[in-house]
C-alpha atoms as a PDB file:
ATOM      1  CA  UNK A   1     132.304 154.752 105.332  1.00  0.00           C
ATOM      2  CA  UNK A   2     132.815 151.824 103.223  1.00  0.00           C
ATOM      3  CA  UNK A   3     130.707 151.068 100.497  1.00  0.00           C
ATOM      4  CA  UNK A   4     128.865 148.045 100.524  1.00  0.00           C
ATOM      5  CA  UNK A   5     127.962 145.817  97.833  1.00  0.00           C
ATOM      6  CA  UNK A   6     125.033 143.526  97.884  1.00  0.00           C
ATOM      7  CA  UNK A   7     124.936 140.567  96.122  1.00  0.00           C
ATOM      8  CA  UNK A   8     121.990 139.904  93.893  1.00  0.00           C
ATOM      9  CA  UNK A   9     119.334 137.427  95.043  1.00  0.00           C
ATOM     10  CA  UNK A  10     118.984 134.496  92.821  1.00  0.00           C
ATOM     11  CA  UNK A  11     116.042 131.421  92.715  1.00  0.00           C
ATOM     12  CA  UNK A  12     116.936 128.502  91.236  1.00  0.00           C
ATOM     13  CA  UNK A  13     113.880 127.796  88.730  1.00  0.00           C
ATOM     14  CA  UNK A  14     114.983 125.430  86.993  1.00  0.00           C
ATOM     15  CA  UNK A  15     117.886 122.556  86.151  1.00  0.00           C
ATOM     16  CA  UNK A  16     118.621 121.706  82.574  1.00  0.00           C
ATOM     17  CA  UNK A  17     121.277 119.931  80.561  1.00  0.00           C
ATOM     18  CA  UNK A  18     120.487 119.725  77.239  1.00  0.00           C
ATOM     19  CA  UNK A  19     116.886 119.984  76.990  1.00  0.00           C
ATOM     20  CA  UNK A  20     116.343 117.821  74.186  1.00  0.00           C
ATOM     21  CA  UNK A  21     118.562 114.645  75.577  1.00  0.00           C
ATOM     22  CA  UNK A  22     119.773 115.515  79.228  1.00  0.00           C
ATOM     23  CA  UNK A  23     118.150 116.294  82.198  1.00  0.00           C
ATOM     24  CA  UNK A  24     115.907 118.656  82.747  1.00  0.00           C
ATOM     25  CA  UNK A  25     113.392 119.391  86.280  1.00  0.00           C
ATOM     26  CA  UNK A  26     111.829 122.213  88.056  1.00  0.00           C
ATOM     27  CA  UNK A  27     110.420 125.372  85.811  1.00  0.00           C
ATOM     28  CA  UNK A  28     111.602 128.150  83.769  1.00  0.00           C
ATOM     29  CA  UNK A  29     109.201 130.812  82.671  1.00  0.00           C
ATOM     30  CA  UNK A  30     106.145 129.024  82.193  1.00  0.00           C
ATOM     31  CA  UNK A  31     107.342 126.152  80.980  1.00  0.00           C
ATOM     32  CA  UNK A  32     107.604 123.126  83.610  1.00  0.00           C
ATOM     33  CA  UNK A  33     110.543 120.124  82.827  1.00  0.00           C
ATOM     34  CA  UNK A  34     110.061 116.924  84.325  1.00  0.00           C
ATOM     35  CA  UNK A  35     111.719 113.396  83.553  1.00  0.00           C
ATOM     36  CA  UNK A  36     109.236 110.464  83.297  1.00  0.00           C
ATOM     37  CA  UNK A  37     110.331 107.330  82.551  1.00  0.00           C
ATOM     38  CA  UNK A  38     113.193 108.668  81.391  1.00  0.00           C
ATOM     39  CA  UNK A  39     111.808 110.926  79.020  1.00  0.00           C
ATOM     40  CA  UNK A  40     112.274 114.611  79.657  1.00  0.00           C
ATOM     41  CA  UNK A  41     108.567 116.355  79.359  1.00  0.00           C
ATOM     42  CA  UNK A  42     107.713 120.444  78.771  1.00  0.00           C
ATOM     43  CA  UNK A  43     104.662 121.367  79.565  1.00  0.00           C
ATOM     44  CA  UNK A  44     103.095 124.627  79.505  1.00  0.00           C
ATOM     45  CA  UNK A  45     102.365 126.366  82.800  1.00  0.00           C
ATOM     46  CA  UNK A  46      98.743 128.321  82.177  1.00  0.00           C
ATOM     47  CA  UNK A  47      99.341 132.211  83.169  1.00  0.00           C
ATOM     48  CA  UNK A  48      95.582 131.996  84.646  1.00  0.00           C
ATOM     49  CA  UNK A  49      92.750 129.549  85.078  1.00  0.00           C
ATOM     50  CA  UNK A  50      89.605 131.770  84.190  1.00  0.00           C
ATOM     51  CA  UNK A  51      87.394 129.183  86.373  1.00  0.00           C
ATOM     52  CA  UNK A  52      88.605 126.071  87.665  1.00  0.00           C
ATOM     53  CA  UNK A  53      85.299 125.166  89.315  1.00  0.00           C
ATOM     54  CA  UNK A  54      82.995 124.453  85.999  1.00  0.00           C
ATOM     55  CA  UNK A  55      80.619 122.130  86.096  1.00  0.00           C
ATOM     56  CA  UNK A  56      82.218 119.836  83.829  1.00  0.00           C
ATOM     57  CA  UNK A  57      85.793 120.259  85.538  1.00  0.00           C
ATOM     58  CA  UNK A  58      84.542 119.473  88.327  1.00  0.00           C
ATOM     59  CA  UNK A  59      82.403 116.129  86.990  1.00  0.00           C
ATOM     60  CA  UNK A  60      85.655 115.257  85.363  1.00  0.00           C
ATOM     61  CA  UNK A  61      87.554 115.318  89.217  1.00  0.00           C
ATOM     62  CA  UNK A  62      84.534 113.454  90.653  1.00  0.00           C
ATOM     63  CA  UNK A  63      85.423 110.719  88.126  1.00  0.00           C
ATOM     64  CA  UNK A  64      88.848 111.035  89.051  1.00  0.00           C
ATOM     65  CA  UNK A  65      88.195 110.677  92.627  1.00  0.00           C
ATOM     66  CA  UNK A  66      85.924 107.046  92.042  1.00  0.00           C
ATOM     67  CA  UNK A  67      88.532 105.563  90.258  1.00  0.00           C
ATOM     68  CA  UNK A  68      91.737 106.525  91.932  1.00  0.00           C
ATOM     69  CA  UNK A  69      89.833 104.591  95.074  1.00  0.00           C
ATOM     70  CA  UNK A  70      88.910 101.845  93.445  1.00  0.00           C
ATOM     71  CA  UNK A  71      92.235 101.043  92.456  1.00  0.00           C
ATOM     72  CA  UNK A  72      93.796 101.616  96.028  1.00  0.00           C
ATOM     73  CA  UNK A  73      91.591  98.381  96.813  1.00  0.00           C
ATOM     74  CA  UNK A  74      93.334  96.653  94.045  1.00  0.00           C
ATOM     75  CA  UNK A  75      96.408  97.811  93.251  1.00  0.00           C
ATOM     76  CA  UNK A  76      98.757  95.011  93.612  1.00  0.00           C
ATOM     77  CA  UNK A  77      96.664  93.049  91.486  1.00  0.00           C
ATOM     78  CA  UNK A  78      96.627  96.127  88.874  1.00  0.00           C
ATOM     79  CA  UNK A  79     100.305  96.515  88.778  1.00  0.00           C
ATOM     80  CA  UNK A  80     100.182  92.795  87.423  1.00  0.00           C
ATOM     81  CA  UNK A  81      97.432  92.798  85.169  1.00  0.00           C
ATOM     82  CA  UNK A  82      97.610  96.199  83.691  1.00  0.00           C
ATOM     83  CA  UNK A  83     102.480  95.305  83.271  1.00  0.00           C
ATOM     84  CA  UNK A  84     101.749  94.580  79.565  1.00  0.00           C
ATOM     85  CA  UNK A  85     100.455  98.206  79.388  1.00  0.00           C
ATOM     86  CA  UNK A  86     102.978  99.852  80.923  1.00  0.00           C
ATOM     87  CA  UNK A  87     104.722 100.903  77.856  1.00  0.00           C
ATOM     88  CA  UNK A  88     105.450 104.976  78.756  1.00  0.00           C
ATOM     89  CA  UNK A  89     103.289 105.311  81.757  1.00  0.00           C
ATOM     90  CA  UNK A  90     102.867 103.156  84.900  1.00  0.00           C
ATOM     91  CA  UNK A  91     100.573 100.356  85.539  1.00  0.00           C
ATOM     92  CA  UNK A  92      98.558 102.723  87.506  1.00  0.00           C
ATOM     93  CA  UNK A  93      98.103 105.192  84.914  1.00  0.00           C
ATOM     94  CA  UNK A  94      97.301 102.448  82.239  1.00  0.00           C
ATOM     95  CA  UNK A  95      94.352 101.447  84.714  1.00  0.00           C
ATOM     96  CA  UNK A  96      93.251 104.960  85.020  1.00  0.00           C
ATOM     97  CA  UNK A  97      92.840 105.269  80.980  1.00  0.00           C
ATOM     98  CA  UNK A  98      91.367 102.233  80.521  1.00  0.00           C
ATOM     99  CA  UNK A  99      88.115 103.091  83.107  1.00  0.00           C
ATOM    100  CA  UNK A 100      88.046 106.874  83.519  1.00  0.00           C
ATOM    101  CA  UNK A 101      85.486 106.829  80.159  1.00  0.00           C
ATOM    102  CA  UNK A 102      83.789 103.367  80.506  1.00  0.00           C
ATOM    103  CA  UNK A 103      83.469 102.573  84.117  1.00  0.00           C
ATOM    104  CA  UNK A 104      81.610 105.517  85.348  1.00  0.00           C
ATOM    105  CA  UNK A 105      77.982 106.150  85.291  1.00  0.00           C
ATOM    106  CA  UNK A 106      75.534 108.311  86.487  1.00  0.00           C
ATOM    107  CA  UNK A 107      74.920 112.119  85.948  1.00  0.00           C
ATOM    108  CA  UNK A 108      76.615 115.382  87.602  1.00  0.00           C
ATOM    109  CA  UNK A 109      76.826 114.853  91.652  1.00  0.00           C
ATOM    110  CA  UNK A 110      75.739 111.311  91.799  1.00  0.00           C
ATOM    111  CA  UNK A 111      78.726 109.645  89.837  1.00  0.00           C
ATOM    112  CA  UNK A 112      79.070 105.685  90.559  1.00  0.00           C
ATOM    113  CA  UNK A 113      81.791 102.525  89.508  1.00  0.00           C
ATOM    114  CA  UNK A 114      79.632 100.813  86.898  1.00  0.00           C
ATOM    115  CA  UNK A 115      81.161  97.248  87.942  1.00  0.00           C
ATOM    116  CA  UNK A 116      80.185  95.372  85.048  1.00  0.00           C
ATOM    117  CA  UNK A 117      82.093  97.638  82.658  1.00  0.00           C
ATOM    118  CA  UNK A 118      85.041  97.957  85.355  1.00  0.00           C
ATOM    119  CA  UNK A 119      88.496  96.460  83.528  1.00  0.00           C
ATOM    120  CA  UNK A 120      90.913  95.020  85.679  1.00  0.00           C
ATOM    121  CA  UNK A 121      93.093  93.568  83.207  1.00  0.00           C
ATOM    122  CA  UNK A 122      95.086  94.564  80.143  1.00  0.00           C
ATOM    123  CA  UNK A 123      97.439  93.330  77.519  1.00  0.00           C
ATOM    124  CA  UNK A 124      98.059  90.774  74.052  1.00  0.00           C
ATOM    125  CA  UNK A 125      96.992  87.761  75.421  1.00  0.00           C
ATOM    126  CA  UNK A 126      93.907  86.193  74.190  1.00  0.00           C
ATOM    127  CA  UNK A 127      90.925  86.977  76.512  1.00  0.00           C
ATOM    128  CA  UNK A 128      88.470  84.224  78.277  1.00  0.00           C
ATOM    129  CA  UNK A 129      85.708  83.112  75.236  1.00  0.00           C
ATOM    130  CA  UNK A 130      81.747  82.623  76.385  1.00  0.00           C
ATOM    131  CA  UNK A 131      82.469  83.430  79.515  1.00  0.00           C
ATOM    132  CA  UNK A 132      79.611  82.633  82.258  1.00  0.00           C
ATOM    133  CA  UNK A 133      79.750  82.536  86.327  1.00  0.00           C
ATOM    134  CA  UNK A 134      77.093  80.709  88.455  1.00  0.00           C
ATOM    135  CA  UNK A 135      76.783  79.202  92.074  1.00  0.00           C
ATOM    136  CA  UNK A 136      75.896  75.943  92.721  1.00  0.00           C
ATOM    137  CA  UNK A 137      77.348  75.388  95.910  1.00  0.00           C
ATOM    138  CA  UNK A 138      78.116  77.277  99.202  1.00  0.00           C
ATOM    139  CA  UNK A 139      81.655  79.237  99.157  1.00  0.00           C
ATOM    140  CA  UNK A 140      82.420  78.270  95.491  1.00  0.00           C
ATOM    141  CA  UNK A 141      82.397  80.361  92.032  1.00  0.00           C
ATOM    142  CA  UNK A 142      81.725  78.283  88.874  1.00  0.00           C
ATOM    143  CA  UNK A 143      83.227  79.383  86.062  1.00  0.00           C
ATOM    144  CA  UNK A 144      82.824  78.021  82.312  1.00  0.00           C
ATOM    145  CA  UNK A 145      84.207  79.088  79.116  1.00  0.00           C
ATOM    146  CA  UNK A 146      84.965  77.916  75.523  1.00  0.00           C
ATOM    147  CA  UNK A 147      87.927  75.943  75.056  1.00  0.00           C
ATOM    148  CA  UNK A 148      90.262  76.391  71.955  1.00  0.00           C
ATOM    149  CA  UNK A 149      89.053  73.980  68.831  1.00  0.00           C
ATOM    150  CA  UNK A 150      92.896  73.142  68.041  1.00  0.00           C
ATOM    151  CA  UNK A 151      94.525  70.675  70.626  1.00  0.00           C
ATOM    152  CA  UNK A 152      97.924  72.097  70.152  1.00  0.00           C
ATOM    153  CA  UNK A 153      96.852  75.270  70.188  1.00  0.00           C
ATOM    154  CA  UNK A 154      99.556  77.275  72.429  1.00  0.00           C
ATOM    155  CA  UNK A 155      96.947  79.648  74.079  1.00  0.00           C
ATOM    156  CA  UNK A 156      95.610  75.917  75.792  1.00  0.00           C
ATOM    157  CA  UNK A 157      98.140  76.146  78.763  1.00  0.00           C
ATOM    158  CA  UNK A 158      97.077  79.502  79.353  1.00  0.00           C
ATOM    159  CA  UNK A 159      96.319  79.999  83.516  1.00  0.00           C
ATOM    160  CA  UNK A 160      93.392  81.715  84.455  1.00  0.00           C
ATOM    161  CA  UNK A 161      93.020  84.678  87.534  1.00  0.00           C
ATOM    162  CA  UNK A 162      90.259  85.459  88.889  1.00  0.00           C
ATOM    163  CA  UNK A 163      89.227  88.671  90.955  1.00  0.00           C
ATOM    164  CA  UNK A 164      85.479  89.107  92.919  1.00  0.00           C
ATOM    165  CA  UNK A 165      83.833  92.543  94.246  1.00  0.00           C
ATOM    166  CA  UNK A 166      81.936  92.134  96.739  1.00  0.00           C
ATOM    167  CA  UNK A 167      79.429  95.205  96.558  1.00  0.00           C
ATOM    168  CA  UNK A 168      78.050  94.511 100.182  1.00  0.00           C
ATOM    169  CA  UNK A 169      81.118  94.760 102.409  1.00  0.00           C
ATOM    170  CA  UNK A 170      83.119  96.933  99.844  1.00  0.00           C
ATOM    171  CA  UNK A 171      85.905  93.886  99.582  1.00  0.00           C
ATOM    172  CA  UNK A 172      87.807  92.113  96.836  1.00  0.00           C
ATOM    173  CA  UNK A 173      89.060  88.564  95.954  1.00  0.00           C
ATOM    174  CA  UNK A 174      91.945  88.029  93.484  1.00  0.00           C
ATOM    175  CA  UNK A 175      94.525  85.617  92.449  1.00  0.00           C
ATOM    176  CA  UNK A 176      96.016  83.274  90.007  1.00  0.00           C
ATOM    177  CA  UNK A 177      95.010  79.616  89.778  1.00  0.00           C
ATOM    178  CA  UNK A 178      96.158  76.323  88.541  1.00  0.00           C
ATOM    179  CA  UNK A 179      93.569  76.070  85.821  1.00  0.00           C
ATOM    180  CA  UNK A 180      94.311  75.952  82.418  1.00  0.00           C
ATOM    181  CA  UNK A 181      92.491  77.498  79.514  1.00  0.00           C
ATOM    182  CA  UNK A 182      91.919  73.383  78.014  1.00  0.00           C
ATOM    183  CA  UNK A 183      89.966  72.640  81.171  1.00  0.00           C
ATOM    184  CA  UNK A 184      87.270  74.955  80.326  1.00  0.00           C
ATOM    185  CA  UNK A 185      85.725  75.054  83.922  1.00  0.00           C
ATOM    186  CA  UNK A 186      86.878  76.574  87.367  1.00  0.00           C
ATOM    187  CA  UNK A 187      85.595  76.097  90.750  1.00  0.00           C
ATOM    188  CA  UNK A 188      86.710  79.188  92.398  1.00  0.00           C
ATOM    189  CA  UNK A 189      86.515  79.596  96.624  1.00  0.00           C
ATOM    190  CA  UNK A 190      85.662  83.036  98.571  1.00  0.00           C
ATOM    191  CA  UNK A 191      85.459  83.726 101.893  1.00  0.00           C
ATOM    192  CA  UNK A 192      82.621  81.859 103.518  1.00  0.00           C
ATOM    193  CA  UNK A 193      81.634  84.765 105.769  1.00  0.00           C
ATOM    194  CA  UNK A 194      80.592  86.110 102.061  1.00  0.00           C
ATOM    195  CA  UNK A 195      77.095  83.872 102.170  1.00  0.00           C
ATOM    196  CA  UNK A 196      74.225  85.981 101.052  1.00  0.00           C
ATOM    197  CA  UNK A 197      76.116  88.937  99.705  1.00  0.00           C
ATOM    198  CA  UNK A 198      76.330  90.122  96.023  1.00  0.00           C
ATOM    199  CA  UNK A 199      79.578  90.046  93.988  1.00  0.00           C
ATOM    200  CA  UNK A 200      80.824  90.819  90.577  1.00  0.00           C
ATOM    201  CA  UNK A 201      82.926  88.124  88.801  1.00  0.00           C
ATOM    202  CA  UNK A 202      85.742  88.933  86.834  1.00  0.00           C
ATOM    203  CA  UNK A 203      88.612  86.839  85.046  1.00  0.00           C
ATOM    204  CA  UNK A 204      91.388  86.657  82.077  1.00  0.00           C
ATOM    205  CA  UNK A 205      93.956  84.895  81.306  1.00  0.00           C
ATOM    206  CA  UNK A 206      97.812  84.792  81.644  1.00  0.00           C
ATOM    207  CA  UNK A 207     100.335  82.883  79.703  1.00  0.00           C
ATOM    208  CA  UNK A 208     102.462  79.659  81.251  1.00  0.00           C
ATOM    209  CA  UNK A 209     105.538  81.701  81.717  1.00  0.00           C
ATOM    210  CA  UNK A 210     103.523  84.574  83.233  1.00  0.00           C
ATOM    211  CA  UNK A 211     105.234  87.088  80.806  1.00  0.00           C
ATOM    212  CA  UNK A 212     101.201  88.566  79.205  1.00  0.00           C
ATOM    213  CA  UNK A 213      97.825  89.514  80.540  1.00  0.00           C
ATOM    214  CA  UNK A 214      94.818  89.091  78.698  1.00  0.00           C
ATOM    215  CA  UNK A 215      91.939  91.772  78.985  1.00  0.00           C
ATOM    216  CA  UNK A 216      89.664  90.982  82.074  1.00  0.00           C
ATOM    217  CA  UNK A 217      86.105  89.822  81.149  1.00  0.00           C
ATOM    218  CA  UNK A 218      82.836  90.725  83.858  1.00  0.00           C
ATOM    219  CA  UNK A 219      80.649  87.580  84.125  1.00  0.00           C
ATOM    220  CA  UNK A 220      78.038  90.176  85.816  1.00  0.00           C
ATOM    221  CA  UNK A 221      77.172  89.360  89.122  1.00  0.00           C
ATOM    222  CA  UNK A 222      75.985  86.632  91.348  1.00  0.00           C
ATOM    223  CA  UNK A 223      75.021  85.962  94.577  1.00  0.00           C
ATOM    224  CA  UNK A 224      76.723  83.226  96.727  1.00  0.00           C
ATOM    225  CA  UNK A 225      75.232  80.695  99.194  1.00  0.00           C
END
């Protein structure tokens, strides 16, 4: 009888080339490599989660939750706004920080979006000044803010972009417009099957050649005719 020889069973667990400058993926150990942005990242793989299911775990995944869906509703606009941010992380991610501690509110299983503190822009330009939204006319959002002292100041040909929640039907309004930071006032349209219904008014800036965001300001909310 011949002998037989089995060959040993092997699992790949991991794929490195030079740790500290190659690439690295998958895990060793306990220790997980990934590349993000093409940065390699270690982290530490915990050998047992005591209880995942604590009270304030599971607030914190709640939170989560709200804001991950709120930003499904706007994320093309987000991926704009929030660019200038994107330094090391996605736009996405740069959203996420930016609300996950501010634009939540409530108490442990009745979490809500707190819309007036809900930032939907990010970045170094210089943000709208006095800010107010009214309605004085059916389908229309007036907008007014303080224009820059200096004629030739370079933040004048700034555009403005607006975005509107509507809290009734659970819908949003966004886009750039032709209005320029000089003008100081902005007639903005929404759908007219929007009569009646509540929204929350938001708006920043964006430089002439489109390259920076400013932060988004909330004008509160107003309800349209």
């Amino acid at each position: 009888m011949k002998n037989s020889i089995k060959k040993p069973f092997m699992i790949l667990m991991a794929i490195v080339q030079n740790p500290i400058t190659g690439r690295s993926r998958k895990k060793f150990a306990n220790a997980v490599f990934s590349e993000i942005f093409g940065k390699n990242i270690i982290r530490a793989k915990p050998l047992k989660v005591r209880n995942p299911k604590t009270t304030k775990q599971e607030n914190q995944r709640t939170k989560f939750k709200l804001i991950v869906k709120t930003s499904r509703s706007v994320l093309a606009l987000i991926c704009y706004s929030f660019k200038n941010m994107a330094k090391g992380k996605s736009a996405f991610n740069a959203f996420m920080e930016a609300n996950i501690k501010t634009a939540i509110t409530g108490s442990t299983g009745n979490w809500s979006i707190n819309y007036n503190n809900l930032m939907v822009a990010n970045g170094p330009a210089i943000p709208p000044q006095s800010l107010t939204a009214s309605v004085d006319m059916a389908a229309k959002i007036k907008r007014t803010w303080q224009i820059p002292i200096d004629p030739t100041d370079v933040t004048n040909t700034d555009l403005l972009y607006y975005a509107v929640y509507n809290s009734v039907v659970n819908e949003w309004y966004y886009g750039p417009s032709t209005t320029a930071r000089s003008v100081g006032i902005d007639e903005q349209p929404v759908p007219t099957s929007w009569s009646g219904n509540k929204v929350f008014v938001y708006s920043f800036f964006v430089t002439a050649d489109g390259s920076q965001c400013s932060q988004s300001v909330c004008s509160g909310s107003v309800t349209l005719m």
